[in-house]
C-alpha atoms as a PDB file:
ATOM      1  CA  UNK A   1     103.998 106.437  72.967  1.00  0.00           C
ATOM      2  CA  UNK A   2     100.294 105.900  73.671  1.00  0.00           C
ATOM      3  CA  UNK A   3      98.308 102.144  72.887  1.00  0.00           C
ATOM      4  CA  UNK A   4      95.665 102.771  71.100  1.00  0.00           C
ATOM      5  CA  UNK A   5      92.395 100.130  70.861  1.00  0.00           C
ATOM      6  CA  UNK A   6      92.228  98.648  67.037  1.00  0.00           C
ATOM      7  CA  UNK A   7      88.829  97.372  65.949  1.00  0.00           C
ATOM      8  CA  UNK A   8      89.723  95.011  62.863  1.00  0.00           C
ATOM      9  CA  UNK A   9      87.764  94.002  60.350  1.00  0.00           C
ATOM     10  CA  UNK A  10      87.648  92.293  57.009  1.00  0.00           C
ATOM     11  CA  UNK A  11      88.469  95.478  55.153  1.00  0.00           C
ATOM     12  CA  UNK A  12      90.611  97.647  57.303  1.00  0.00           C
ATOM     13  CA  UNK A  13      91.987  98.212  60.489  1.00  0.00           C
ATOM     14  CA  UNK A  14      90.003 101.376  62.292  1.00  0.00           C
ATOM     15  CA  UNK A  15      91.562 103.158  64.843  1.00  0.00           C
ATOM     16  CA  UNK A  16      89.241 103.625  68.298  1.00  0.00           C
ATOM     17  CA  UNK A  17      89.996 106.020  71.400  1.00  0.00           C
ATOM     18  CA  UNK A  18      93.852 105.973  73.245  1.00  0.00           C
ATOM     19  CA  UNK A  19      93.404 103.317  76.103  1.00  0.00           C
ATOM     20  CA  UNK A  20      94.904 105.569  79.169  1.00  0.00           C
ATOM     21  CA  UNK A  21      96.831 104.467  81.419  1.00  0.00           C
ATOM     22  CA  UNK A  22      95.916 104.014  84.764  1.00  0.00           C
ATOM     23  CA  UNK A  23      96.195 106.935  87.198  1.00  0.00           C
ATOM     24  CA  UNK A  24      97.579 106.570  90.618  1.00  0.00           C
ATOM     25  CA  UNK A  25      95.611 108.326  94.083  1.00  0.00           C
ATOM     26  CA  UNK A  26      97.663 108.697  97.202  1.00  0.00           C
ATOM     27  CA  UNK A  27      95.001 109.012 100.042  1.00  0.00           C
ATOM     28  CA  UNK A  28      96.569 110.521 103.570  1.00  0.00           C
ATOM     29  CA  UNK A  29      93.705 109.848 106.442  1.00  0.00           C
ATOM     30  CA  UNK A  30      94.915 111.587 109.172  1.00  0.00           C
ATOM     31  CA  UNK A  31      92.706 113.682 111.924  1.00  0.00           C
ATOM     32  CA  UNK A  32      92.210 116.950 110.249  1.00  0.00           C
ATOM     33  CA  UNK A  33      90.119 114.913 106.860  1.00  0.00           C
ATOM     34  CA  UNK A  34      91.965 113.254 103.958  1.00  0.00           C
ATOM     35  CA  UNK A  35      94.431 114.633 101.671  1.00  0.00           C
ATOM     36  CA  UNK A  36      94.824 113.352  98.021  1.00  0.00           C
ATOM     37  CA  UNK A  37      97.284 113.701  95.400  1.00  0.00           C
ATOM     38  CA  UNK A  38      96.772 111.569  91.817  1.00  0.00           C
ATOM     39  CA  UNK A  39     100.083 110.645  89.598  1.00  0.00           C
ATOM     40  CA  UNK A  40     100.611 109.312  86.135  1.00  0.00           C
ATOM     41  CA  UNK A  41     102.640 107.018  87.716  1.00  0.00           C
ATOM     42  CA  UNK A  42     103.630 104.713  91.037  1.00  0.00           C
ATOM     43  CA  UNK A  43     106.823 105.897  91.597  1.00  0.00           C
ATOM     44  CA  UNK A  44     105.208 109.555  91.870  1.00  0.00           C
ATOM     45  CA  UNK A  45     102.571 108.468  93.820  1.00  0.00           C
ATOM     46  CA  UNK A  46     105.254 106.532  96.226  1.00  0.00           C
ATOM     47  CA  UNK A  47     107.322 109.969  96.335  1.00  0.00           C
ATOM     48  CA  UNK A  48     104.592 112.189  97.478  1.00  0.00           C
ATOM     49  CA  UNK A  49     103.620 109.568 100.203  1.00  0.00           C
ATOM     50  CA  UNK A  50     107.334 109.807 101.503  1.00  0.00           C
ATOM     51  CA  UNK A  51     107.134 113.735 100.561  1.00  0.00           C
ATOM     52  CA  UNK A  52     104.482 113.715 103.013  1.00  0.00           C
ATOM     53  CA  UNK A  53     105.335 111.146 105.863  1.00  0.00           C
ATOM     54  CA  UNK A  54     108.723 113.087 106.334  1.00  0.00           C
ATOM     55  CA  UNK A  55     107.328 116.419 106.565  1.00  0.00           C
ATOM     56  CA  UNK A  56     104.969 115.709 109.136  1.00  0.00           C
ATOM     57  CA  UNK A  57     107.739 114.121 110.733  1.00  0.00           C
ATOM     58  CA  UNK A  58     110.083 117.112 110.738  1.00  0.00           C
ATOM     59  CA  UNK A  59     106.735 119.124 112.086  1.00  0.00           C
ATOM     60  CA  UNK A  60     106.368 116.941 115.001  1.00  0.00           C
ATOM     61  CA  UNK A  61     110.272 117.179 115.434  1.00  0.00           C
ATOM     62  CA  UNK A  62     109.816 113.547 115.690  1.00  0.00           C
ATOM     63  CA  UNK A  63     113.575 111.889 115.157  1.00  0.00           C
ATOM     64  CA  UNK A  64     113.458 108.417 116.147  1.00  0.00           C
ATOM     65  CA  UNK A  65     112.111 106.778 112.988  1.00  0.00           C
ATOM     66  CA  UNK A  66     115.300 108.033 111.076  1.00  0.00           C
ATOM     67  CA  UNK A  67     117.122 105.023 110.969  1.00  0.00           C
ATOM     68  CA  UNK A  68     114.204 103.499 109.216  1.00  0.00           C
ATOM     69  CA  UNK A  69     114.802 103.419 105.483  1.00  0.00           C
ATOM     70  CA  UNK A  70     112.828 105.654 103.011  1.00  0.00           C
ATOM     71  CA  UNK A  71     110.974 102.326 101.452  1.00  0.00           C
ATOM     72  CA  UNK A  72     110.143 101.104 104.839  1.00  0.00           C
ATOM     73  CA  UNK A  73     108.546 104.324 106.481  1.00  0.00           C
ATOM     74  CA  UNK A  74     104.938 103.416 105.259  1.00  0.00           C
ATOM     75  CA  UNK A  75     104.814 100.129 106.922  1.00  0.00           C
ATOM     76  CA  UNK A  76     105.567 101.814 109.978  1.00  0.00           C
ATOM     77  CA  UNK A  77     103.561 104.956 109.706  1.00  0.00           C
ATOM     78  CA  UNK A  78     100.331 103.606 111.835  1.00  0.00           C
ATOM     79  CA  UNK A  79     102.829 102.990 114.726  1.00  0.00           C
ATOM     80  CA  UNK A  80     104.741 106.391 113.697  1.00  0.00           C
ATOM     81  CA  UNK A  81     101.320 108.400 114.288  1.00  0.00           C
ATOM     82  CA  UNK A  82      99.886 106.296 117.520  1.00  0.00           C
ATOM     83  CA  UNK A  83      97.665 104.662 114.887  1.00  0.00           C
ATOM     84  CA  UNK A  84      95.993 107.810 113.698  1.00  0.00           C
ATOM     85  CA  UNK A  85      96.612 108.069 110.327  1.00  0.00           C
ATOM     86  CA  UNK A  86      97.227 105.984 107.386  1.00  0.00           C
ATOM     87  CA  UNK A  87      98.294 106.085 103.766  1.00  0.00           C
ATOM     88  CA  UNK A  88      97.061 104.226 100.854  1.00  0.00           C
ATOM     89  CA  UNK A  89      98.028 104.377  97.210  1.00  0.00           C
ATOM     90  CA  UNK A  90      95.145 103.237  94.775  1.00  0.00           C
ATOM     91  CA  UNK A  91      95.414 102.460  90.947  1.00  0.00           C
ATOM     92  CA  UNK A  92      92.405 103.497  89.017  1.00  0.00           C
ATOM     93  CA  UNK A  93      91.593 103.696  85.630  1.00  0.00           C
ATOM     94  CA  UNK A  94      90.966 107.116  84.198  1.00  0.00           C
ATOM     95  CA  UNK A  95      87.419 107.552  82.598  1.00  0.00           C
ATOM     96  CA  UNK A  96      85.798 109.796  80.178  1.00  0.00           C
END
């Protein structure tokens, strides 16, 4: 169910614009540019940052982080890539 704003006054309630909810941007910086992806929520955002992280690892055939647990991988990632590349995950508001 979407909020919705409510200006109230003396006679009525009026109902304004849906407030929307804040979008999520997962920002990869890695050597080749940036790659984005934006979610409607964190834990999508969080799952295409691990989406991400663990294919690049099975491209680089890279199998010693695999003992680190999946919500742990992103604090390691800068040591993962030689300090290369780096995730983010950004909440913004969406905007007209």
């Amino acid at each position: 169910m979407k909020r919705a704003s409510i200006l109230r006054s003396k006679r009525k309630a009026i109902m304004l614009e849906p407030i929307q909810p804040p979008v999520y941007l997962v920002v990869w910086d890695h050597k080749h540019g940036r790659d984005l992806s934006v979610h409607k929520t964190l834990d999508g955002a969080r799952a295409q940052r691990l989406e991400w992280m663990k294919d690049a690892l099975l491209e680089w055939n890279d199998d010693d982080w695999n003992d680190i647990p999946d919500s742990e991988l992103h604090l390691h990632w800068p040591e993962i890539s030689g300090y290369t590349e780096f995730f983010s995950i950004e909440g913004l508001e969406l905007n007209d």
